[in-house]
Protein backbone atom coordinates (compact mmCIF):
# COMPACT_ATOMS: atom_id res chain seq x y z
CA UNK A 1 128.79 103.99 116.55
CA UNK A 2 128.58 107.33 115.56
CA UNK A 3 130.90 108.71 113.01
CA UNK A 4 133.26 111.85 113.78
CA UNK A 5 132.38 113.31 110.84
CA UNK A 6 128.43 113.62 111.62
CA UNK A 7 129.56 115.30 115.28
CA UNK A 8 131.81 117.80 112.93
CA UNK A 9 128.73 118.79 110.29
CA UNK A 10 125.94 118.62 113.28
CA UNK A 11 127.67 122.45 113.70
CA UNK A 12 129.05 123.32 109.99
CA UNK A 13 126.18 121.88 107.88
CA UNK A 14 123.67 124.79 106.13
CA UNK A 15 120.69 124.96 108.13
CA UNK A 16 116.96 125.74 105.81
CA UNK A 17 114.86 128.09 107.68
CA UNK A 18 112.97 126.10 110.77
CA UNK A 19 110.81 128.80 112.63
CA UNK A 20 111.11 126.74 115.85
CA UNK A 21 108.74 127.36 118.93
CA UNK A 22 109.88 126.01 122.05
CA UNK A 23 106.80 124.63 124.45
CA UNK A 24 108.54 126.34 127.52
CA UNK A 25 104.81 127.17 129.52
CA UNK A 26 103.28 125.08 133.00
CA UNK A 27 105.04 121.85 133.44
CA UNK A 28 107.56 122.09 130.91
CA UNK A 29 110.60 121.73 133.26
CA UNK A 30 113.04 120.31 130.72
CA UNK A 31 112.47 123.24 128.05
CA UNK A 32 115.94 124.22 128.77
CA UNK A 33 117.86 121.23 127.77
CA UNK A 34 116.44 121.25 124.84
CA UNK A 35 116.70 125.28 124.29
CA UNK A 36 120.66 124.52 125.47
CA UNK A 37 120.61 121.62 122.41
CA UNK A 38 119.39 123.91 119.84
CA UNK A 39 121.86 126.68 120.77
CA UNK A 40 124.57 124.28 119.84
CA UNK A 41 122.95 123.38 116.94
CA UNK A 42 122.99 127.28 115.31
CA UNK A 43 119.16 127.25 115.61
CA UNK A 44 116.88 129.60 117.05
CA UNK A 45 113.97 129.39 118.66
CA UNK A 46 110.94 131.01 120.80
CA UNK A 47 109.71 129.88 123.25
CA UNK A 48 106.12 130.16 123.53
CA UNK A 49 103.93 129.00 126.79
CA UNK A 50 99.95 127.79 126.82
CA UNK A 51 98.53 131.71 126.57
CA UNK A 52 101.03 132.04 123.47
CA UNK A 53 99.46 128.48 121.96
CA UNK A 54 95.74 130.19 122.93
CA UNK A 55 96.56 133.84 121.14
CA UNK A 56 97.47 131.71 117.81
CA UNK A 57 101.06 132.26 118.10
CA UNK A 58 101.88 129.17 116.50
CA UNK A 59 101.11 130.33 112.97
CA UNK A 60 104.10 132.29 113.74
CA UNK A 61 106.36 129.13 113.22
CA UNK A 62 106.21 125.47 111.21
CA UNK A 63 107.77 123.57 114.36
CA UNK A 64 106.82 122.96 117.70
CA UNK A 65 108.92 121.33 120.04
CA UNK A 66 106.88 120.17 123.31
CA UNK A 67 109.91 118.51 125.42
CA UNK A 68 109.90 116.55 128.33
CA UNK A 69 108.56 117.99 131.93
CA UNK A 70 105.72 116.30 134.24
CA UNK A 71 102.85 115.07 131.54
CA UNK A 72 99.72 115.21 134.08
CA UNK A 73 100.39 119.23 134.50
CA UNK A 74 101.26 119.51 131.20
CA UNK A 75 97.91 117.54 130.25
CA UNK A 76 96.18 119.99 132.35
CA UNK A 77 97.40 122.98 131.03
CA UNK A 78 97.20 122.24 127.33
CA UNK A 79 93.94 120.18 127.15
CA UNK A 80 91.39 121.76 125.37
CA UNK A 81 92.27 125.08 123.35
CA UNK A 82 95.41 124.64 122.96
CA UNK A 83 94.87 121.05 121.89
CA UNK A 84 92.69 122.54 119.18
CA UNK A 85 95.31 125.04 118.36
CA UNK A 86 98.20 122.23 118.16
CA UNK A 87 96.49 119.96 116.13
CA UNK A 88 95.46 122.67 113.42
CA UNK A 89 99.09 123.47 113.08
CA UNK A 90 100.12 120.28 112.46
CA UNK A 91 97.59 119.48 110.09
CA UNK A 92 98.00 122.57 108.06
CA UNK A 93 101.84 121.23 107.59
CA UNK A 94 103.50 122.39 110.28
CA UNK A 95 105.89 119.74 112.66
CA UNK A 96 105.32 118.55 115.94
CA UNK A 97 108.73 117.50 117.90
CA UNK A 98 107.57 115.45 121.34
CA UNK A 99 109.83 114.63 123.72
CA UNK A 100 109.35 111.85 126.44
CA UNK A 101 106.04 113.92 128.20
CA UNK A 102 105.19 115.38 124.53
CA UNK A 103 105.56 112.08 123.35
CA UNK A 104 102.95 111.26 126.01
CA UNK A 105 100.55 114.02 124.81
CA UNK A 106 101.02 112.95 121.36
CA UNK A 107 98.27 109.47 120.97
CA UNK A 108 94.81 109.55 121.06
CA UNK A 109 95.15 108.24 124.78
CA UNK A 110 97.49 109.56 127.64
CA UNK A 111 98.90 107.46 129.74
CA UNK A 112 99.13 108.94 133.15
CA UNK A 113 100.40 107.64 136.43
CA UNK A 114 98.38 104.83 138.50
CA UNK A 115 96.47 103.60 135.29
CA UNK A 116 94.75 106.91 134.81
CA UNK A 117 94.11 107.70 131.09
CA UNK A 118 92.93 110.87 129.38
CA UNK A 119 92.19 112.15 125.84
CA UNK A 120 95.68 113.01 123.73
CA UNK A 121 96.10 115.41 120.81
CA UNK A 122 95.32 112.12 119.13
CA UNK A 123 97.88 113.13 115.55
CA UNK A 124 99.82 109.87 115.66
CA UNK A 125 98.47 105.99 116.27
CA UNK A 126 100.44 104.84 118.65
CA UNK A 127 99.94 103.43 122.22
CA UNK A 128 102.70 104.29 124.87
CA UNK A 129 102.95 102.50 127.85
CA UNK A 130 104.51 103.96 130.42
CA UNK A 131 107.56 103.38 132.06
CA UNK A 132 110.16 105.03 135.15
CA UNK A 133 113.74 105.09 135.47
CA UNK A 134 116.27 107.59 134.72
CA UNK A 135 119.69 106.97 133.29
CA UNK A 136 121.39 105.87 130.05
CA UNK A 137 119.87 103.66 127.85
CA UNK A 138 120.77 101.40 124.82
CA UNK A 139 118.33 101.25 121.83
CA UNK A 140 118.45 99.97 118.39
CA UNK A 141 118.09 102.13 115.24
CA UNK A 142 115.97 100.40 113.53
CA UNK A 143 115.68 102.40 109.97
CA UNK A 144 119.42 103.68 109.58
CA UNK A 145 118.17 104.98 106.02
CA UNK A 146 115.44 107.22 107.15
CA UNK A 147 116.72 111.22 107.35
CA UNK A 148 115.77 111.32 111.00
CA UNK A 149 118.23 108.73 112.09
CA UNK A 150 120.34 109.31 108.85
CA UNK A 151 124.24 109.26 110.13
CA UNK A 152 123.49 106.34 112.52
CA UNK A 153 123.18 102.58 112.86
CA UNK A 154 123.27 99.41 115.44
CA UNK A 155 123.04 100.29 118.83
CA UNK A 156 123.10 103.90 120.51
CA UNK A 157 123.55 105.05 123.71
CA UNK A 158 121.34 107.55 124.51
CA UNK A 159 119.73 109.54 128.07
CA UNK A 160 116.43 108.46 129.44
CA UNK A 161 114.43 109.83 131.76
CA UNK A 162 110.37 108.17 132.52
CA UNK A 163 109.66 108.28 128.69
CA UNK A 164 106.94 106.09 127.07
CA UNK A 165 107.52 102.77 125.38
CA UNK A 166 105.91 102.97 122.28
CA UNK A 167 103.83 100.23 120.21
CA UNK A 168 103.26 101.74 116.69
CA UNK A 169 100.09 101.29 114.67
CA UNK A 170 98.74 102.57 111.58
CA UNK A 171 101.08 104.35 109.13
CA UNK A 172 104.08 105.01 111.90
CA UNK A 173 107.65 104.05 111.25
CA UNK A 174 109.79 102.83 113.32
CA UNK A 175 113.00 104.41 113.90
CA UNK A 176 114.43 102.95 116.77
CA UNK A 177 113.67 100.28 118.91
CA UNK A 178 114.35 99.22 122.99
CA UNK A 179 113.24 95.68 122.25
CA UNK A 180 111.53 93.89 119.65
CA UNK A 181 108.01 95.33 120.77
CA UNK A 182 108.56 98.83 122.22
CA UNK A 183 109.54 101.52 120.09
CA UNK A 184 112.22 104.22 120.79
CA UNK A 185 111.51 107.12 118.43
CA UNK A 186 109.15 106.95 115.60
CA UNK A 187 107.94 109.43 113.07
CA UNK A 188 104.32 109.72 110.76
CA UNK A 189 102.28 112.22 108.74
CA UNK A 190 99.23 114.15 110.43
CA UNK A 191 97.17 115.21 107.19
CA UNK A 192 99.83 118.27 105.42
CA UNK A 193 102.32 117.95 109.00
CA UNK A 194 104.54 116.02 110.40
CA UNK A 195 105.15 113.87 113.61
CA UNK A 196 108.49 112.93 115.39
CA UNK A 197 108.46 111.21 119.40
CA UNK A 198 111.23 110.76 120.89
CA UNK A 199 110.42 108.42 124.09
CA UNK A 200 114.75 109.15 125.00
CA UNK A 201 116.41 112.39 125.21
CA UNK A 202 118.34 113.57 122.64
CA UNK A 203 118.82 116.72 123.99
CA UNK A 204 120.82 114.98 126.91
CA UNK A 205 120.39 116.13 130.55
CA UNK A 206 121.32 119.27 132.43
CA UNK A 207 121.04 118.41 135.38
CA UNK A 208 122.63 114.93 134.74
CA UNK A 209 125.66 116.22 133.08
CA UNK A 210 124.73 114.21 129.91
CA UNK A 211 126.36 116.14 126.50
CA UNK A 212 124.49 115.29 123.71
CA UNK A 213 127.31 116.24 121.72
CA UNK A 214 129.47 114.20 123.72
CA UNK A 215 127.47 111.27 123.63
CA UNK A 216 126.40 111.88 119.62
CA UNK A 217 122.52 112.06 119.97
CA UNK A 218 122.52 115.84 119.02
CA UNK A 219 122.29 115.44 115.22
CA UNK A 220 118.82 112.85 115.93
CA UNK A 221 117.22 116.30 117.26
CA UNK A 222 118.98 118.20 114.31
CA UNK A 223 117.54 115.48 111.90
CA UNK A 224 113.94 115.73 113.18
CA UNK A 225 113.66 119.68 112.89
CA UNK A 226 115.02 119.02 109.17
CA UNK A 227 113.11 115.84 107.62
């Protein structure tokens, strides 16, 4: 259950200075949930699309959200170049946020739809499997100390919507869990940056009339773009 008092400081608390860029280009339908989730949150952003990524408009900003949208266009538009560009900012210490389809892009291997598979940005080591369905979900938080999922134990109800289940390897900790093989949300280290996927939607849903506030999954997305 999640206290009143972290749904009361997810507004008041000091924020640091996040320079947040907002993957908002070709395939990136669910940008504005998320853009919606960090206006409540007090936090701006850009958003930036693929040409932005390619001009080197990243150095611009130490976190990159890429949120949910369709992952095969999304593949196809940031393959390549942008890849490049991605991975260099997260290595040089900057913070890559993916949600559901940027947790897809996130492995070495993307998992597309009727087995396909394609090269990933390849900064985290795990495999996601994929999965459908839309609706809300119940997960586990699995690591209530951690500062991601600080504010929060037990079980959460939280938005889905076709994310990946996750199996963690190397170095990746767990944060929350759907079961007691598939991962949730987890976070690592890419050389100087950071890493945080979020197979669930803590940004809620537009379209679906899902709060985030309401529903208390607002300060995980707060708690990523601070750790």
């Amino acid at each position: 259950m999640v206290s009143s008092l972290l749904l009361m400081t997810i507004l008041i608390e000091p924020q640091p200075n996040p320079r947040i860029a907002l993957f908002a280009g070709t395939g990136a339908v669910l940008a504005r949930d998320v853009g919606v989730a960090l206006a409540k949150l007090n936090l701006h952003y850009t958003e930036v699309t693929e040409s932005d990524i390619k001009r080197g408009k990243l150095k611009d900003f130490n976190i990159l959200i890429i949120p949910g949208g369709y992952t095969a266009v999304m593949l196809d538009t940031l393959e390549g170049e942008p890849f490049d560009s991605i991975r260099k900012f997260v290595a040089a210490g900057g913070k890559y946020i993916g949600i559901c389809a940027g947790a897809y892009l996130a492995p070495q291997v993307v998992k597309l739809h009727a087995g396909r598979e394609a090269p990933g940005l390849n900064i985290i080591a795990v495999e996601n499997v994929r999965r459908s369905g839309m609706g809300l979900r119940k997960i586990n938080i699995a690591n209530p100390d951690h500062p991601i999922t600080k504010g929060y134990q037990g079980e959460l109800t939280i938005w889905y919507q076709n994310g990946p289940y996750m199996k963690p390897g190397n170095l990746v900790t767990v944060l929350a869990m759907y079961d007691t093989t598939y991962a949730a949300i987890v976070a690592s280290n890419y050389h100087k940056g950071k890493v945080v996927l979020f197979s669930v939607h803590p940004e809620g849903s537009l379209n679906n009339g899902v709060d985030p506030q309401k529903l208390g999954t607002l300060g995980l997305l707060k708690n990523a773009i601070l750790w």
